[in-house]
C-alpha atoms as a PDB file:
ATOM      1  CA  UNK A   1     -61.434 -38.563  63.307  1.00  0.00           C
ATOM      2  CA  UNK A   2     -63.590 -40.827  63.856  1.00  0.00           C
ATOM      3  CA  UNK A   3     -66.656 -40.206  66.013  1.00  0.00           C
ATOM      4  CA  UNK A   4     -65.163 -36.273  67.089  1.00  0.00           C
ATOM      5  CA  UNK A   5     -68.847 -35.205  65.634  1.00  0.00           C
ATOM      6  CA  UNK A   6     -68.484 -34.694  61.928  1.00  0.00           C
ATOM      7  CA  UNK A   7     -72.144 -35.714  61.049  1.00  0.00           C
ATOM      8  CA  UNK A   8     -73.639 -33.598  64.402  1.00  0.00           C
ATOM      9  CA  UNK A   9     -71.785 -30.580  63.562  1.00  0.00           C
ATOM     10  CA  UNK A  10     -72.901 -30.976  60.025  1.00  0.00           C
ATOM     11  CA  UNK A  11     -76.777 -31.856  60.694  1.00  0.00           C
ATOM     12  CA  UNK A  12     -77.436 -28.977  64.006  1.00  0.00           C
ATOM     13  CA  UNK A  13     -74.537 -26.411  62.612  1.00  0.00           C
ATOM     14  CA  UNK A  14     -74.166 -26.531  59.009  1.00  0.00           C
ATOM     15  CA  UNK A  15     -77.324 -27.955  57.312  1.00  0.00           C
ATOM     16  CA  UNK A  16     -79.963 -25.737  58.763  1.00  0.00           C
ATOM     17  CA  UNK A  17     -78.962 -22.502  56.821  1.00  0.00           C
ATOM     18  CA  UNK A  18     -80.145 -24.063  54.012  1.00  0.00           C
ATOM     19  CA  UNK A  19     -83.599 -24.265  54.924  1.00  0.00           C
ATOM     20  CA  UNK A  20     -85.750 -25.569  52.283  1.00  0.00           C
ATOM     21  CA  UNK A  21     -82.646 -26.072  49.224  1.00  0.00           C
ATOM     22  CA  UNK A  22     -82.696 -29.809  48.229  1.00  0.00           C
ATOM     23  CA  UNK A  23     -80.258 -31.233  50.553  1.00  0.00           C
ATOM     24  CA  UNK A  24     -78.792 -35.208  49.976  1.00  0.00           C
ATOM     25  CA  UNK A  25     -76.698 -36.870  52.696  1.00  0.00           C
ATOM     26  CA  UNK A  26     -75.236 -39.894  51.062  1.00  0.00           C
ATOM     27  CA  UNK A  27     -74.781 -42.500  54.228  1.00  0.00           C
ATOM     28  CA  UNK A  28     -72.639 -45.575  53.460  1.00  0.00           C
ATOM     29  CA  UNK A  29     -72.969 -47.198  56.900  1.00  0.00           C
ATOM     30  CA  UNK A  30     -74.550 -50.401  56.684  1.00  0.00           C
ATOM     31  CA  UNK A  31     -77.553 -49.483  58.849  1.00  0.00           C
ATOM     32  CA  UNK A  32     -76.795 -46.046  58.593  1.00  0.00           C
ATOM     33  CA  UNK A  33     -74.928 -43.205  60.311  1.00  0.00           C
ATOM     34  CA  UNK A  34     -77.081 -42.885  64.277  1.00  0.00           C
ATOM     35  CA  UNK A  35     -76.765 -38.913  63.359  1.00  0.00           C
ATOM     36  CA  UNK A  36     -79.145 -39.077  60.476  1.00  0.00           C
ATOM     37  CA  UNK A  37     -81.738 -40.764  62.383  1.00  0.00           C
ATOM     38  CA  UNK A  38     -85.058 -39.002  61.930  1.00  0.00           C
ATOM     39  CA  UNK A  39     -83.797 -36.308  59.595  1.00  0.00           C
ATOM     40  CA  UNK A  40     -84.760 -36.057  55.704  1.00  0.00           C
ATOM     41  CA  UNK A  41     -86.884 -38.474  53.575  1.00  0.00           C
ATOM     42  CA  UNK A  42     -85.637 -41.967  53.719  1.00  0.00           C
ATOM     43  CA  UNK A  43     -84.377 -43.151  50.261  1.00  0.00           C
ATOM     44  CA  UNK A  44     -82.100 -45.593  48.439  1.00  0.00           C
ATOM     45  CA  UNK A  45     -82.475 -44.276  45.173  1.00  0.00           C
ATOM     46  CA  UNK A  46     -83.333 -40.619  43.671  1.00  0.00           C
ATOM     47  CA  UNK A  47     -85.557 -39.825  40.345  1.00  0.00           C
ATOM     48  CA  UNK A  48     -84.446 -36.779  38.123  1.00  0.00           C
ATOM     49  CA  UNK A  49     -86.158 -33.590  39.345  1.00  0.00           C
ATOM     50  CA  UNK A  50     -86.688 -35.240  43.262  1.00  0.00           C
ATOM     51  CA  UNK A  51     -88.207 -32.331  44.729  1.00  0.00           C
ATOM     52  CA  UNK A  52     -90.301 -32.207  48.567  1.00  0.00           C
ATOM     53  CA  UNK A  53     -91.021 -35.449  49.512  1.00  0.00           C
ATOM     54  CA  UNK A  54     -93.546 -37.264  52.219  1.00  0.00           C
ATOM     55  CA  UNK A  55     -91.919 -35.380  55.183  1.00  0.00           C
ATOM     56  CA  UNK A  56     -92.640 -32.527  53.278  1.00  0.00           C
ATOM     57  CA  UNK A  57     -88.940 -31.327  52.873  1.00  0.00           C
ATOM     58  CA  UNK A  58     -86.496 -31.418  49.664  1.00  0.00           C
ATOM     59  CA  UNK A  59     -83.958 -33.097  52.697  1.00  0.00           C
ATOM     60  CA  UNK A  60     -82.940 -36.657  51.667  1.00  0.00           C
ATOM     61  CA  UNK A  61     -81.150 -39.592  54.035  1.00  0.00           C
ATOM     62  CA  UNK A  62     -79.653 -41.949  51.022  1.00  0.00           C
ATOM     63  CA  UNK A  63     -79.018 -45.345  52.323  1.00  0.00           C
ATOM     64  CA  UNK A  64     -75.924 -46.041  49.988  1.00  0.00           C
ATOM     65  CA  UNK A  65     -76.269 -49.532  49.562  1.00  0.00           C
ATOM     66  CA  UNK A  66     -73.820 -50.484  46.927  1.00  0.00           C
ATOM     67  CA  UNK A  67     -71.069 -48.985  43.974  1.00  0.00           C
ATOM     68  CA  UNK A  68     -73.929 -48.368  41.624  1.00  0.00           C
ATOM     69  CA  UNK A  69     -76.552 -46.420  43.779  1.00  0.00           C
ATOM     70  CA  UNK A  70     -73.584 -44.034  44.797  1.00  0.00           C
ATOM     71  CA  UNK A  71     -72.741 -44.099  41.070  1.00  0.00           C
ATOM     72  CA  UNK A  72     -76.180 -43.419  40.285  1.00  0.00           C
ATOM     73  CA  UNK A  73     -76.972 -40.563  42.274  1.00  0.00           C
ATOM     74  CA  UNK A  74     -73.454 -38.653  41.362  1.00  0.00           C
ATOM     75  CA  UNK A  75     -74.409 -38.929  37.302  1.00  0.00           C
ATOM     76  CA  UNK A  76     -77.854 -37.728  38.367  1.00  0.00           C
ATOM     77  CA  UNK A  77     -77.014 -34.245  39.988  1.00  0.00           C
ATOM     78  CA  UNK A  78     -74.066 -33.286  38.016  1.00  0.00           C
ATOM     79  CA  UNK A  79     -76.513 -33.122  35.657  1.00  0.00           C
ATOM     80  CA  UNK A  80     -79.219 -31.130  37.219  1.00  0.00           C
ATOM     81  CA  UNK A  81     -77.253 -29.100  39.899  1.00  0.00           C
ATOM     82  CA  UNK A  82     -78.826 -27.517  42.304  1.00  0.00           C
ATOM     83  CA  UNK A  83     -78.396 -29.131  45.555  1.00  0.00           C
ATOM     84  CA  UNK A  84     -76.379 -29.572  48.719  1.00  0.00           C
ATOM     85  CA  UNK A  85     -74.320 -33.209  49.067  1.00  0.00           C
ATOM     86  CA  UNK A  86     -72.984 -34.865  51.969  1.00  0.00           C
ATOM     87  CA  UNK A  87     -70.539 -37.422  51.391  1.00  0.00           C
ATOM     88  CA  UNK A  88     -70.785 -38.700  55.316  1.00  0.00           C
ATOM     89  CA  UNK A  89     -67.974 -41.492  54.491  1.00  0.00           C
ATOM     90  CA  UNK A  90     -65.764 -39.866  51.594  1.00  0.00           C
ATOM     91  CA  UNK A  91     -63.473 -43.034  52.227  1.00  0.00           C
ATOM     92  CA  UNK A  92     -65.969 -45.257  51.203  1.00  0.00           C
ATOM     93  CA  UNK A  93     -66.979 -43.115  48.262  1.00  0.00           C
ATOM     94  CA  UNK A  94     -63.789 -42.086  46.577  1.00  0.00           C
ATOM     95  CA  UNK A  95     -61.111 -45.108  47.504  1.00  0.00           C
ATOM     96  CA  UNK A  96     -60.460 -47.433  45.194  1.00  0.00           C
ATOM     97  CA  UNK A  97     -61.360 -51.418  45.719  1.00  0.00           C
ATOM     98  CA  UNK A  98     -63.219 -52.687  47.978  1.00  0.00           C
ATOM     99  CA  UNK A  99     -64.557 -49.199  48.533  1.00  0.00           C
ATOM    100  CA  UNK A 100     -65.942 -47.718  45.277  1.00  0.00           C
ATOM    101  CA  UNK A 101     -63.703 -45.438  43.582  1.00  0.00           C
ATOM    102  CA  UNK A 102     -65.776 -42.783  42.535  1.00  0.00           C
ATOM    103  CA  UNK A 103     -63.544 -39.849  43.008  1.00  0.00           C
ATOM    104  CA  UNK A 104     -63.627 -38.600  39.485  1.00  0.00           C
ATOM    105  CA  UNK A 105     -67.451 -38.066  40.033  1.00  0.00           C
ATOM    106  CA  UNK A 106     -66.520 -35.780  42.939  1.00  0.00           C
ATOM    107  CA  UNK A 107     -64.113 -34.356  41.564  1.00  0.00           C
ATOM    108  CA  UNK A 108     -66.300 -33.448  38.620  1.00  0.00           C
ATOM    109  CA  UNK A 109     -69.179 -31.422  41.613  1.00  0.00           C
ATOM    110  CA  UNK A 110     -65.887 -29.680  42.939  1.00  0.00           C
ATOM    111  CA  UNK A 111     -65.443 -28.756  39.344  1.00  0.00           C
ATOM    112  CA  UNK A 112     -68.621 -27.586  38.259  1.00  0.00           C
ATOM    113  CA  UNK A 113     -70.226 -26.797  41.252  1.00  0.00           C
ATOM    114  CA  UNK A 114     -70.614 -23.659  41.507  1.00  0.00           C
ATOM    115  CA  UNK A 115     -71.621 -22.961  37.939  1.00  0.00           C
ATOM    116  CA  UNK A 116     -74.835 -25.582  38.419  1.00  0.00           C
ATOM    117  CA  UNK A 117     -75.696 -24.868  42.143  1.00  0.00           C
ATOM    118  CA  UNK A 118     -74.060 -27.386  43.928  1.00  0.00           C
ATOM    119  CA  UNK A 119     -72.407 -27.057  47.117  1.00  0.00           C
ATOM    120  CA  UNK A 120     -70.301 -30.115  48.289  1.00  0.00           C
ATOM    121  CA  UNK A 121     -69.957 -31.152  51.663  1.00  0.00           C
ATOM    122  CA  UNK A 122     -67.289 -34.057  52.523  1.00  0.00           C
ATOM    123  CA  UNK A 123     -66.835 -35.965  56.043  1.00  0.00           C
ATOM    124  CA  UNK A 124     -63.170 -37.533  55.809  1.00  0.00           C
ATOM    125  CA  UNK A 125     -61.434 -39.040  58.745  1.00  0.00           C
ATOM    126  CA  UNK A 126     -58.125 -38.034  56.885  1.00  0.00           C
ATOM    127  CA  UNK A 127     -56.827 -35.718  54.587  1.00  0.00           C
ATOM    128  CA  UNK A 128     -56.041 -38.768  52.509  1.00  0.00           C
ATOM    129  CA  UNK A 129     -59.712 -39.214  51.871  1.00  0.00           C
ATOM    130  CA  UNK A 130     -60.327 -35.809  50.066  1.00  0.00           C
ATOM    131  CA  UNK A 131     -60.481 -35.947  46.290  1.00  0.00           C
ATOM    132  CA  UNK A 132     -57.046 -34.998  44.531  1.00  0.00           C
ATOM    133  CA  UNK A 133     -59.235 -31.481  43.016  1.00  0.00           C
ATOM    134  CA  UNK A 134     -60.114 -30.363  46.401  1.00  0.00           C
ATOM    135  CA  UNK A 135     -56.735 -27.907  46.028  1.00  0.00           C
ATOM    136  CA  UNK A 136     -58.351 -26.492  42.847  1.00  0.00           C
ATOM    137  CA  UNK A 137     -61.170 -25.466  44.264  1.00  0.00           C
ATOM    138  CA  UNK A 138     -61.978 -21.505  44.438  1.00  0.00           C
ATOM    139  CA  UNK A 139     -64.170 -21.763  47.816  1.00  0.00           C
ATOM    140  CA  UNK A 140     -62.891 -24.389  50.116  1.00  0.00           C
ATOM    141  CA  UNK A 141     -63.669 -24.397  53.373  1.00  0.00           C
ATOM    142  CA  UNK A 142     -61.737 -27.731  56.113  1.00  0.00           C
ATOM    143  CA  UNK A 143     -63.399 -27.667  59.630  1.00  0.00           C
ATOM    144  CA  UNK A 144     -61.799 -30.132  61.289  1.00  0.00           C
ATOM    145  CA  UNK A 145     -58.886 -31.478  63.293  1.00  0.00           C
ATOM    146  CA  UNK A 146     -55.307 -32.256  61.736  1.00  0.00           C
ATOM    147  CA  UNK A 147     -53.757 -34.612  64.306  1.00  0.00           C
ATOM    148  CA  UNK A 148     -49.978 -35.438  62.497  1.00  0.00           C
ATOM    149  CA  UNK A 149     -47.659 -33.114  60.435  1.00  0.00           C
ATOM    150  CA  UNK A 150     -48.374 -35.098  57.156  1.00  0.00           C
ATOM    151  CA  UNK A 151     -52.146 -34.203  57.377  1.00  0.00           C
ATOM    152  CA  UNK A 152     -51.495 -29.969  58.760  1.00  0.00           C
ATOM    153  CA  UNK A 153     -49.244 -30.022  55.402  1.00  0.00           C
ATOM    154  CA  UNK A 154     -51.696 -31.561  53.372  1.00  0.00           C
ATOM    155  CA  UNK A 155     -54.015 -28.942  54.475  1.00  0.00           C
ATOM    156  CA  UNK A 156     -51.737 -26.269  54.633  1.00  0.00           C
ATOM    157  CA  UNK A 157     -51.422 -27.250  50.343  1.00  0.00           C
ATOM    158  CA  UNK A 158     -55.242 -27.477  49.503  1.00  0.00           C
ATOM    159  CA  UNK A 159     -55.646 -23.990  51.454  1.00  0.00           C
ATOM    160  CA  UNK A 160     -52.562 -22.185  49.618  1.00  0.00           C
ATOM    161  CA  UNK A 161     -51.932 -20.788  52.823  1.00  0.00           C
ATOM    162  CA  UNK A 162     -47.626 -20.261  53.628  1.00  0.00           C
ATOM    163  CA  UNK A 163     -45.831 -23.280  55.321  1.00  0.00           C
ATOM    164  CA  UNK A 164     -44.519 -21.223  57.920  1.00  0.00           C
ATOM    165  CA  UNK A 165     -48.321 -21.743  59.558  1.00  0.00           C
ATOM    166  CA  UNK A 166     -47.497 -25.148  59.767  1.00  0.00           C
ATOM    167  CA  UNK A 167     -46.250 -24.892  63.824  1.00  0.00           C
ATOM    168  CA  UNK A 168     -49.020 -22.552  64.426  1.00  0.00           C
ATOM    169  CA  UNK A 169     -51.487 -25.298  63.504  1.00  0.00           C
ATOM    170  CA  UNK A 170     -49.789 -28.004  65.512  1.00  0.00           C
ATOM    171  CA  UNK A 171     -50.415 -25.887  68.903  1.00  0.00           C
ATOM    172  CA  UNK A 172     -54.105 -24.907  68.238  1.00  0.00           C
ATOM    173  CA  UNK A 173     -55.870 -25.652  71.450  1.00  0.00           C
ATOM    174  CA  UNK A 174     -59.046 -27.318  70.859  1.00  0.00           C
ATOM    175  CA  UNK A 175     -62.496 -25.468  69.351  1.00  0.00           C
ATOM    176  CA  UNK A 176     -59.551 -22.760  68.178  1.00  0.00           C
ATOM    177  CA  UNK A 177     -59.543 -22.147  64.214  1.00  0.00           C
ATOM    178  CA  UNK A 178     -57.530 -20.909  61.577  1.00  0.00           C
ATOM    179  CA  UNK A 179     -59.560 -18.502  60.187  1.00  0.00           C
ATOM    180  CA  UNK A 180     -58.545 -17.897  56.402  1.00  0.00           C
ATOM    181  CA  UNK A 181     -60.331 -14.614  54.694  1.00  0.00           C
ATOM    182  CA  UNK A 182     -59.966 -12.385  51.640  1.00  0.00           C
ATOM    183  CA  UNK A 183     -63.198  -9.931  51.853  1.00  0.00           C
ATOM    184  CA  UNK A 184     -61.370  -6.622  50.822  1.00  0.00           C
ATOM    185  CA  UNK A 185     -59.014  -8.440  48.862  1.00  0.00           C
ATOM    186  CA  UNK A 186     -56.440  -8.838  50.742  1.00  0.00           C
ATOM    187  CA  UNK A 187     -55.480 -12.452  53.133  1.00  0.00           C
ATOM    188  CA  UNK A 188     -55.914 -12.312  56.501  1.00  0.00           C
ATOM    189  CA  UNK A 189     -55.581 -14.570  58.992  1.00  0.00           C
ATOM    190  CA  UNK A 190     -56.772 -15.234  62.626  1.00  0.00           C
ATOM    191  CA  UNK A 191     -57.272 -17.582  65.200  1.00  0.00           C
ATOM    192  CA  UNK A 192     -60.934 -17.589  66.498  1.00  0.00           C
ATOM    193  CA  UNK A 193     -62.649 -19.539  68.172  1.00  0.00           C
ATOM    194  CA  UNK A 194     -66.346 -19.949  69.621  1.00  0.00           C
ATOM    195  CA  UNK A 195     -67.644 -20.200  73.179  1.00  0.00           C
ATOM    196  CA  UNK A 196     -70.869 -19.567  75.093  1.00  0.00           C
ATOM    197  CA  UNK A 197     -73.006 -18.953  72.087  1.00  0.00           C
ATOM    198  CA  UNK A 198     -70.790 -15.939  71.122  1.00  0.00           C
ATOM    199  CA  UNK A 199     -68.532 -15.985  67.993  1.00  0.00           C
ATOM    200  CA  UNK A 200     -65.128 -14.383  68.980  1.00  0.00           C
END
């Protein structure tokens, strides 16, 4: 939803594992998303083979200002790979008219990711505004609330996971996850949570 802390969780929680990998946050809000404020290099455009810039990180804050920057930038790193995306609007990004309607050009980093060394990161205030390939995907991973049945059985069908989970999700208390795994092969499930600094 909307302001629940998509782009904190993903600047403080997420982002600094990468360290020093070339990380772009695509930002479609006219002025820009307050979150990004002070992180990464400032940019509206990107060259081929962008590497550290002034701030002396690989970490770039695109100002989307338009179809064809967005465009632009997608071509660009499907074909050189390496690097982690956010998408901090994917509604903006991948609807069709008046937003842009560049979900094939997610769809294609879902698709290839992996092989060329790109992770993809996606902010959506919906389930509706994940690309139709997200259910493809080998390594998916939703953080996030589902507030209605329609969206816990969309998610419930990009995640493969059984329908019968469907009440189970409904009554998850807040900061509680579904916790999806197959490490030794098998599935396993769980509900975990974190408080206090200390995973459960």
């Amino acid at each position: 939803m909307s302001r629940s802390g998509k782009s904190y969780f993903i600047r403080y929680g997420i982002l600094p594992i990468y360290g020093m990998s070339r990380i772009v946050v695509l930002d479609v809000k006219p002025g820009g998303e307050r979150t990004w404020n002070g992180w990464g290099n400032p940019v509206t455009e990107l060259a081929p083979g962008f590497g550290v810039g002034p701030n002396g990180t690989p970490h770039y804050h695109m100002f989307v200002r338009d179809k064809a920057c967005a465009e632009n930038f997608l071509k660009l790193i499907s074909a050189e790979g390496s690097c982690i995306i956010v998408i901090d609007d994917s509604r903006r990004i991948t609807a069709n008219a008046p937003d842009y309607g560049l979900s094939p050009y997610v769809d294609q980093l879902l698709t290839i990711g992996a092989a060329i060394g790109i992770t993809v990161i996606i902010c959506a205030n919906s389930t509706v505004w994940v690309t139709s390939s997200l259910r493809d995907q080998c390594g998916i991973n939703w953080i996030g609330q589902v507030t209605n049945e329609d969206e816990r059985k969309r998610i419930l069908r990009y995640t493969g996971l059984d329908k019968d989970l469907l009440p189970i999700i409904g009554r998850l208390p807040p900061r509680h996850f579904l916790y999806s795994d197959r490490y030794d092969g098998m599935a396993r499930l769980a509900i975990t949570t974190y408080s206090e600094g200390i995973k459960q």
